[in-house]
C-alpha atoms as a PDB file:
ATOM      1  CA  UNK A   1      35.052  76.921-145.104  1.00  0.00           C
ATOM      2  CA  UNK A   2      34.696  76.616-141.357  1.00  0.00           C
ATOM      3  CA  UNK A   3      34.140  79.869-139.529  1.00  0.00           C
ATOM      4  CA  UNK A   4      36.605  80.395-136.631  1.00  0.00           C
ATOM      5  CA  UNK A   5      34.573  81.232-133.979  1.00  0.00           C
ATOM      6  CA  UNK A   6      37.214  82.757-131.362  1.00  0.00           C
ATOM      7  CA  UNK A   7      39.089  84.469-133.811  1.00  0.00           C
ATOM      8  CA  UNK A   8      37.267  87.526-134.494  1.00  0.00           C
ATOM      9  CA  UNK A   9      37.934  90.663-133.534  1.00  0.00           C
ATOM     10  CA  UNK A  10      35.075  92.849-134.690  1.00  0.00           C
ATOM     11  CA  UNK A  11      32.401  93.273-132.250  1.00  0.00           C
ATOM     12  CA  UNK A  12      28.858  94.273-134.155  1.00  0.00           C
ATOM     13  CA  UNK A  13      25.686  95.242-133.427  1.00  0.00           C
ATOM     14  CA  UNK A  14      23.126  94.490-136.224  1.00  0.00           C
ATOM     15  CA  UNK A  15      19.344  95.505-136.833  1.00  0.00           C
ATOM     16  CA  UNK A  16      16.582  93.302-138.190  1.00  0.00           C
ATOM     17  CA  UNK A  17      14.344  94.726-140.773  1.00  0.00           C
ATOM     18  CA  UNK A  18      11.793  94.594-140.786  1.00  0.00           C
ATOM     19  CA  UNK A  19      11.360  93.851-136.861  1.00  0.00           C
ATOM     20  CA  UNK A  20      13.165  96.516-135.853  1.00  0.00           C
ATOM     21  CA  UNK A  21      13.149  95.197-131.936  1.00  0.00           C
ATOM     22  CA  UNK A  22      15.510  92.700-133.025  1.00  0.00           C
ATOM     23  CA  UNK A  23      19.242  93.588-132.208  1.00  0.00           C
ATOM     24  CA  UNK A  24      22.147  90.903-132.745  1.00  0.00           C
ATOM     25  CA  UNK A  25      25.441  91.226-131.029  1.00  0.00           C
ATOM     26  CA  UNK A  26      28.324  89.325-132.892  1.00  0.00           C
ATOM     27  CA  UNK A  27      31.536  88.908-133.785  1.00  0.00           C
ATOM     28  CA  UNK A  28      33.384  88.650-137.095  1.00  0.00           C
ATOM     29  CA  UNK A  29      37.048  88.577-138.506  1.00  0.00           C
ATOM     30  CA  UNK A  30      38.533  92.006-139.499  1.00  0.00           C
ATOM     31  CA  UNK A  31      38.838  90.135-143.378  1.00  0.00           C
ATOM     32  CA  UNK A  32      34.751  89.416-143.449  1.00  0.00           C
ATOM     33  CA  UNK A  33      33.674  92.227-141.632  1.00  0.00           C
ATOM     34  CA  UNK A  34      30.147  93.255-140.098  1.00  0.00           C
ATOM     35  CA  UNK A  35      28.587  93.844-143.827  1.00  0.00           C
ATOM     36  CA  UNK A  36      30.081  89.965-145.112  1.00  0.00           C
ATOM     37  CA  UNK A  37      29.119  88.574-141.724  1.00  0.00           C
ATOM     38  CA  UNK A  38      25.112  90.427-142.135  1.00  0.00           C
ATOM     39  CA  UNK A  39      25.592  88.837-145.710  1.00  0.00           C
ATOM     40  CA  UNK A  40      26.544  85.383-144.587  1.00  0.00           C
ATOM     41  CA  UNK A  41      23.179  85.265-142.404  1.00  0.00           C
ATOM     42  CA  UNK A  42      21.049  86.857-144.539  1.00  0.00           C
ATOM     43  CA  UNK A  43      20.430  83.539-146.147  1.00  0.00           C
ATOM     44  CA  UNK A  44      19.375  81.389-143.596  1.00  0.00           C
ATOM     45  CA  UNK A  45      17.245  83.642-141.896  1.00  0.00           C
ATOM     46  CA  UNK A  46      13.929  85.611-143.173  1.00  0.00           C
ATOM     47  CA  UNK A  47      13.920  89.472-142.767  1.00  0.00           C
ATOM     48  CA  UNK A  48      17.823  91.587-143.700  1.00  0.00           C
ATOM     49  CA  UNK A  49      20.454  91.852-141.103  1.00  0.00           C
ATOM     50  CA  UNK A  50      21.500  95.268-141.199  1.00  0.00           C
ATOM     51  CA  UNK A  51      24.914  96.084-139.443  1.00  0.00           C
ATOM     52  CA  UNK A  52      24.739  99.661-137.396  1.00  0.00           C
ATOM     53  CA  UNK A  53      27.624  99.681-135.113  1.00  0.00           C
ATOM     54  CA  UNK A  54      31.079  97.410-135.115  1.00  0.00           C
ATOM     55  CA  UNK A  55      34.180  97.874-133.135  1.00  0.00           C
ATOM     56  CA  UNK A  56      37.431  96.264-133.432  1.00  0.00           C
ATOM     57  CA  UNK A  57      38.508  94.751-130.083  1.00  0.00           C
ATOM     58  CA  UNK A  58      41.346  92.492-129.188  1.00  0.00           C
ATOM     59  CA  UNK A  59      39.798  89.513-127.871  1.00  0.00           C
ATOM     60  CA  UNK A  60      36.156  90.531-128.797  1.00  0.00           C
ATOM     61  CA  UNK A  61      35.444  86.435-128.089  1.00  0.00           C
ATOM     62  CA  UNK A  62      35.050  86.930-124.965  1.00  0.00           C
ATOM     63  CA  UNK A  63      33.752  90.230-124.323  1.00  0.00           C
ATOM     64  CA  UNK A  64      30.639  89.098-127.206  1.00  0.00           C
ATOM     65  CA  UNK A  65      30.060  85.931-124.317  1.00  0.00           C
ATOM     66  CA  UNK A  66      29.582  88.394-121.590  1.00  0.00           C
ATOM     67  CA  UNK A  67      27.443  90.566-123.123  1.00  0.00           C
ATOM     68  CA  UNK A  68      25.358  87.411-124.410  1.00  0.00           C
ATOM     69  CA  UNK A  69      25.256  86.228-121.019  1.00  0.00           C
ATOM     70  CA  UNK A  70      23.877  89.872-119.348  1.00  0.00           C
ATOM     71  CA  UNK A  71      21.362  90.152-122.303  1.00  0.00           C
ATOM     72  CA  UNK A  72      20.261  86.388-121.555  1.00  0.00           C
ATOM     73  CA  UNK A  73      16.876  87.154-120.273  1.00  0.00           C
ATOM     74  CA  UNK A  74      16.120  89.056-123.848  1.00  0.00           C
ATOM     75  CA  UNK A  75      17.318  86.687-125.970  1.00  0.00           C
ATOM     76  CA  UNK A  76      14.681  85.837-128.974  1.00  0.00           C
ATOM     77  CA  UNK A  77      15.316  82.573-131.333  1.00  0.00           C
ATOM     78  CA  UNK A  78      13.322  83.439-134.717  1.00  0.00           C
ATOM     79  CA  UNK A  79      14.712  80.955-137.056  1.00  0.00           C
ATOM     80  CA  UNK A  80      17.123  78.104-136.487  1.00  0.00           C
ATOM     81  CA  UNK A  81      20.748  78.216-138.586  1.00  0.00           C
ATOM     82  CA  UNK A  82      24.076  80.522-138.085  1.00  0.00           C
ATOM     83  CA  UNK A  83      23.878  83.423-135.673  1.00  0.00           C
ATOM     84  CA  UNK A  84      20.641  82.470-134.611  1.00  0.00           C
ATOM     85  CA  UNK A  85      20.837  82.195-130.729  1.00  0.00           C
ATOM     86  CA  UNK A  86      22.902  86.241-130.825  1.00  0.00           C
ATOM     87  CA  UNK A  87      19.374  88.099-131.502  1.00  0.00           C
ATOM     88  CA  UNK A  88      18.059  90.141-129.036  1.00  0.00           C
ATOM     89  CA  UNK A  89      14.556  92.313-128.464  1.00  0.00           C
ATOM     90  CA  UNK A  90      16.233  96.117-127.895  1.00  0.00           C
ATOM     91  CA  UNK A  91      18.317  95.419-125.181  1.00  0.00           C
ATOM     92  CA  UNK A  92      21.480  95.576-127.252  1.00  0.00           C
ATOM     93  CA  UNK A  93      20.603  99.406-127.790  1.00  0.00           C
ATOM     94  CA  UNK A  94      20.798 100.710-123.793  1.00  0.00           C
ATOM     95  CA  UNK A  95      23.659  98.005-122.660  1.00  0.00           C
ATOM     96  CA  UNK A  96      26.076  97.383-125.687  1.00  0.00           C
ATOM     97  CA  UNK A  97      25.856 100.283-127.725  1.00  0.00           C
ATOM     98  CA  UNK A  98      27.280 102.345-124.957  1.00  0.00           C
ATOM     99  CA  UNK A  99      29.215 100.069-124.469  1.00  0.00           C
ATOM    100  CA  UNK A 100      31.381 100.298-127.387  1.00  0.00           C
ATOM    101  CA  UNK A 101      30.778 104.147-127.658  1.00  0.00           C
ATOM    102  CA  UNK A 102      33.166 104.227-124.842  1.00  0.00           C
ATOM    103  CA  UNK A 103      35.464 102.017-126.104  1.00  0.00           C
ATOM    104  CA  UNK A 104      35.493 104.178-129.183  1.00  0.00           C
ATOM    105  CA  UNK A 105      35.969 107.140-127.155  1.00  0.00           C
ATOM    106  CA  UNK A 106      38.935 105.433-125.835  1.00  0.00           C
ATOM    107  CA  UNK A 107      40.779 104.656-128.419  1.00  0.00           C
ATOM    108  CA  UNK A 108      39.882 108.481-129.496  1.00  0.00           C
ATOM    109  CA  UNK A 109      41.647 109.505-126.551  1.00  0.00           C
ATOM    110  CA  UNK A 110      44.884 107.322-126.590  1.00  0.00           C
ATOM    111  CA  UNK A 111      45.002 108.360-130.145  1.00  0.00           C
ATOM    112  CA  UNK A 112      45.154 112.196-128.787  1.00  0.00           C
ATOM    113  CA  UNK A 113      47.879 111.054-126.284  1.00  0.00           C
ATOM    114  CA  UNK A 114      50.302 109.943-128.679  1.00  0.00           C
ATOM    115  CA  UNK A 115      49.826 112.158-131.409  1.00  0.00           C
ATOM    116  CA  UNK A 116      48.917 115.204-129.429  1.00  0.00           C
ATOM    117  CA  UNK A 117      45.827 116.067-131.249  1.00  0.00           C
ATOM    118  CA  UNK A 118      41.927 117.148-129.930  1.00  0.00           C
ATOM    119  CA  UNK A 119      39.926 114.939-131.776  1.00  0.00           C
ATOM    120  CA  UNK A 120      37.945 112.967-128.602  1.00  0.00           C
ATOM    121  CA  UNK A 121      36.407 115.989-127.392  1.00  0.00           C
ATOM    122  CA  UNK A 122      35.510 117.443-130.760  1.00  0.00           C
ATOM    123  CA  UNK A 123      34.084 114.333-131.548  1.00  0.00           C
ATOM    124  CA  UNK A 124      32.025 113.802-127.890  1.00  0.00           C
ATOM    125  CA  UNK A 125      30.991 117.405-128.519  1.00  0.00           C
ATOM    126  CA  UNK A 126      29.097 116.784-132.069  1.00  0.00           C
ATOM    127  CA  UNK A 127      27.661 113.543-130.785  1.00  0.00           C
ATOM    128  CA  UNK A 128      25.994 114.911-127.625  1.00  0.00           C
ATOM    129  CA  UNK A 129      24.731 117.745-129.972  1.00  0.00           C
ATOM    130  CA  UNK A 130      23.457 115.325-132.125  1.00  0.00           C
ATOM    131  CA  UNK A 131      21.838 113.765-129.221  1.00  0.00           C
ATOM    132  CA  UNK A 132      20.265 117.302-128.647  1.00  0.00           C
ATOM    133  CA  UNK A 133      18.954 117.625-132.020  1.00  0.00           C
ATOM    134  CA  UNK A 134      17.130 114.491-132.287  1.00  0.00           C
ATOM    135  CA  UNK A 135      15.475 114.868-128.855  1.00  0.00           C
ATOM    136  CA  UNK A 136      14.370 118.667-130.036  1.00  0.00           C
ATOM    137  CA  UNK A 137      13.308 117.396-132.965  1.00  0.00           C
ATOM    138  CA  UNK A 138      10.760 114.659-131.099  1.00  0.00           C
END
C-alpha cells in the first residue's frame, strides 16, 4: 500500500539507537502513528528508530518541509530506503523540539480558554521544574 506522503498529520521526532546523534523529523497519518511509522523503517535501516516526541498538526506536510529545509546543513544519509534523507545529527533537539513544545503549549492554552480550566500553567510549571532537576542533578 502506497504511503500518502502529504496526508499526515503527526509531526515526530525520532531517536536512533544506538547513535544517539541521530534525530529524524517526520510525518505520519494519525491511523499509523509515530510507533507504526518507527516500525515501518525499522526494517530497512540498521540500528531502532525510537519515537520521543509527536504532535498532531493540521497540515504538518508542510511545516515537516520547512523544518527539513532549516536543518539542511545537518542532514546525515546512513542507509538508503524509506525515511532515509529525514535523519539529522542533534539539531532536531535545539530547533524542533521547541518547536512543538510550544505548539503543545498552545493547544494547552486554547484548551483553558474554552473550557475555563488551569492546566497550561500547571503543566509549564512541572516541566521547567523538571528542567531544574535534571540540570541539579548534572
Amino acid at each position: 500500500m502506497a504511503r500518502n506522503s502529504r496526508g499526515g498529520w503527526l509531526l515526530y521526532i525520532m531517536v536512533h539507537f544506538p547513535i544517539i546523534i541521530f534525530f529524524k523529523v517526520g510525518i505520519t497519518s494519525l491511523s499509523i502513528g509515530a510507533k507504526g511509522r518507527a516500525k515501518s523503517i525499522d526494517r530497512e535501516m540498521p540500528g531502532i528508530p525510537i519515537p520521543i516526541f509527536f504532535l498532531p498538526l493540521p497540515g504538518a506536510y508542510h511545516v515537516e518541509q520547512e523544518l527539513h529545509r532549516i536543518l539542511k546543513r545537518t542532514n546525515f544519509v546512513f542507509y538508503k530506503g524509506s525515511g532515509c534523507t529525514e535523519w539529522f545529527l542533534l539539531s532536531p533537539l535545539f530547533v524542533v523540539l521547541p518547536i512543538m513544545l510550544t505548539i503543545w503549549g498552545l493547544y494547552l492554552m486554547l484548551f483553558d480558554c474554552i473550557f475555563g480550566t488551569a492546566i497550561q500553567p500547571t503543566v509549564t510549571k512541572l516541566f521547567f521544574d523538571f528542567i531544574f532537576w535534571a540540570y541539579e542533578a548534572c
